[in-house]
C-alpha atoms as a PDB file:
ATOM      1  CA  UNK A   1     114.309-156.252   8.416  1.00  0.00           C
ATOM      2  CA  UNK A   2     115.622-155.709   4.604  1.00  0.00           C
ATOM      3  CA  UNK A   3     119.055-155.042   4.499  1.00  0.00           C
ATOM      4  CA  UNK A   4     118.055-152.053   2.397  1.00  0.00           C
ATOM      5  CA  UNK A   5     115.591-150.531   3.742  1.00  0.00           C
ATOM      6  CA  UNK A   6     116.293-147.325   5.743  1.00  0.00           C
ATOM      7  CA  UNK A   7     116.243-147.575   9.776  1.00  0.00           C
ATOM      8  CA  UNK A   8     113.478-144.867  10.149  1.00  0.00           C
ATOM      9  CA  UNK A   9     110.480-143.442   7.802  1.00  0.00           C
ATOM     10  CA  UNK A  10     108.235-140.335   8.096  1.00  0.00           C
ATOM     11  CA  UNK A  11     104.540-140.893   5.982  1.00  0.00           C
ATOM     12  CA  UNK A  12     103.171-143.331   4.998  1.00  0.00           C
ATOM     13  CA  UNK A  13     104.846-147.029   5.047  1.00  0.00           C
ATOM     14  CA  UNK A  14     103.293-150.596   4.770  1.00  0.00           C
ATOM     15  CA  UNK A  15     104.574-153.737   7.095  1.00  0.00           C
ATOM     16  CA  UNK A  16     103.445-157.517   6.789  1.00  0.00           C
ATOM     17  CA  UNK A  17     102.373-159.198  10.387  1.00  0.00           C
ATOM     18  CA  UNK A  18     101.706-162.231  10.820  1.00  0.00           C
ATOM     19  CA  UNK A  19      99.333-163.998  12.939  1.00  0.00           C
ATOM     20  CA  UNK A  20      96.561-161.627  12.917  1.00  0.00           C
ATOM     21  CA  UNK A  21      93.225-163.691  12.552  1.00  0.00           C
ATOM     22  CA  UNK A  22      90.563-161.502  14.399  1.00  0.00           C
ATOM     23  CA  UNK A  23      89.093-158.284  15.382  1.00  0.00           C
ATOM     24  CA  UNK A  24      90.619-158.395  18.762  1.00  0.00           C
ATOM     25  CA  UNK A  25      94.349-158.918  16.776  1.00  0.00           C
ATOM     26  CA  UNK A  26      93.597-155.617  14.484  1.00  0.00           C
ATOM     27  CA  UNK A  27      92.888-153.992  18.080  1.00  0.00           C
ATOM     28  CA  UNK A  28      95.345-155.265  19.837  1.00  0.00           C
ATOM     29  CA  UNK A  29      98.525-154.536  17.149  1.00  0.00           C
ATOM     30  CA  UNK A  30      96.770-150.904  16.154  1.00  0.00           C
ATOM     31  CA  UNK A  31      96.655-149.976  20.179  1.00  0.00           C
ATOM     32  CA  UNK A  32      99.706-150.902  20.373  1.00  0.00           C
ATOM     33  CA  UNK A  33     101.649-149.133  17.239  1.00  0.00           C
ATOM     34  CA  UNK A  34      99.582-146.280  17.833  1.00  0.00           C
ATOM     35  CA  UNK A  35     101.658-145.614  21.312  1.00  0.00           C
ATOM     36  CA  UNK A  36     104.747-145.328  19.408  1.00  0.00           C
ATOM     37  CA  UNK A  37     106.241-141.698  19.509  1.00  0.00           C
ATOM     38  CA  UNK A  38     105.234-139.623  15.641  1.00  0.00           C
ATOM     39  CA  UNK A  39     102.730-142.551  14.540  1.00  0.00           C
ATOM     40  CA  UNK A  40      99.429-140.058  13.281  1.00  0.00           C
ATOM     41  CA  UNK A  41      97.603-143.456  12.019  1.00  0.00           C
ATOM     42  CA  UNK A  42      97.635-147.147  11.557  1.00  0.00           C
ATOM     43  CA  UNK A  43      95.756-148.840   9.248  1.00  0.00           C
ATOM     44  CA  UNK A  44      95.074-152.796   9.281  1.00  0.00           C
ATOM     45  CA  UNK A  45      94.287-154.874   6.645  1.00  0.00           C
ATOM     46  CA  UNK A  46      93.177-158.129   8.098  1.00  0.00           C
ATOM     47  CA  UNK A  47      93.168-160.425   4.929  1.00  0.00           C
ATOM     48  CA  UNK A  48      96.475-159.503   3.709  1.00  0.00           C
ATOM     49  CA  UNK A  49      98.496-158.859   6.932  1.00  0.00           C
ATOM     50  CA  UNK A  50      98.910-155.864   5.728  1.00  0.00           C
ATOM     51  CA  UNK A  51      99.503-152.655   8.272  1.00  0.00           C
ATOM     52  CA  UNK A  52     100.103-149.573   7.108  1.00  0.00           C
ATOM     53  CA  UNK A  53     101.888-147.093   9.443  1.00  0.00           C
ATOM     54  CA  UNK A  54     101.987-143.206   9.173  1.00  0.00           C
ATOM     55  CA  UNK A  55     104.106-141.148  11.123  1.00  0.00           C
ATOM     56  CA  UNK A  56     104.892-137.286  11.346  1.00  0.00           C
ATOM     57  CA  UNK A  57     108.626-137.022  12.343  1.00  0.00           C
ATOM     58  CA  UNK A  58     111.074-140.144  12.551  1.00  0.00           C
ATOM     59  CA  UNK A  59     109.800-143.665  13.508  1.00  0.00           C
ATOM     60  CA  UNK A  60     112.065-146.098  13.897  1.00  0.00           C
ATOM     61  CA  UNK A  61     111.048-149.391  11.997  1.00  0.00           C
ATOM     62  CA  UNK A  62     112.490-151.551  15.078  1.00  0.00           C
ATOM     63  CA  UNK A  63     110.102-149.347  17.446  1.00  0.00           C
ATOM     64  CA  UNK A  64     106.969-150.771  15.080  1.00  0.00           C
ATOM     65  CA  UNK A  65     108.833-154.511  15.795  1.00  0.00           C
ATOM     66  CA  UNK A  66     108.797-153.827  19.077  1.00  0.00           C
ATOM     67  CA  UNK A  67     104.685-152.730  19.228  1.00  0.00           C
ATOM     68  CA  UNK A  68     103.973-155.597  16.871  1.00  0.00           C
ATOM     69  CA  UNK A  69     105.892-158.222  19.180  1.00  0.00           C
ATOM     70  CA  UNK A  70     104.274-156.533  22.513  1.00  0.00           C
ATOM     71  CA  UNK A  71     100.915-157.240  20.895  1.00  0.00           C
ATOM     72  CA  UNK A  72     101.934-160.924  20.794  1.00  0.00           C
ATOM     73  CA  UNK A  73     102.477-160.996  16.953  1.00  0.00           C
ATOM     74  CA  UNK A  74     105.257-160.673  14.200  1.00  0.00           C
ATOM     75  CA  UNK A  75     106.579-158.349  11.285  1.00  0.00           C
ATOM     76  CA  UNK A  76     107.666-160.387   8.445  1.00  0.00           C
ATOM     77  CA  UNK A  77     111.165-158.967   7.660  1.00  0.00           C
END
């Protein structure tokens, strides 16, 4: 990830993935980051790569990596 961007966020916060070309990839990476301790919601945008995370108390940005990677895809750093 950035060298400059803090290790944990609370609200909202937007990652790139890549990879993603279906339904069953929005599913699959949104199940997945959704089991992440203090994520409320995640959002995916399917044409940009875009997923936007939002979290109640701490979330560590290599916890989303980790969800992302599980779901057999990739956050752009």
């Amino acid at each position: 990830m950035l060298s400059g961007t803090p290790r944990t966020f609370i609200g909202s916060t937007t990652f790139e993935v890549t990879g993603m070309t279906c339904a069953h990839c929005v599913r699959s990476v949104t199940e997945e980051i959704s089991s992440v301790a203090g994520v409320e919601s995640v959002t995916v945008d399917l044409a940009t790569g875009n997923v936007t995370v939002t979290a109640s108390q701490p979330v560590d940005r290599a916890d989303i990596a980790a969800a992302v990677d599980e779901a057999g895809y990739a956050l752009v750093p």
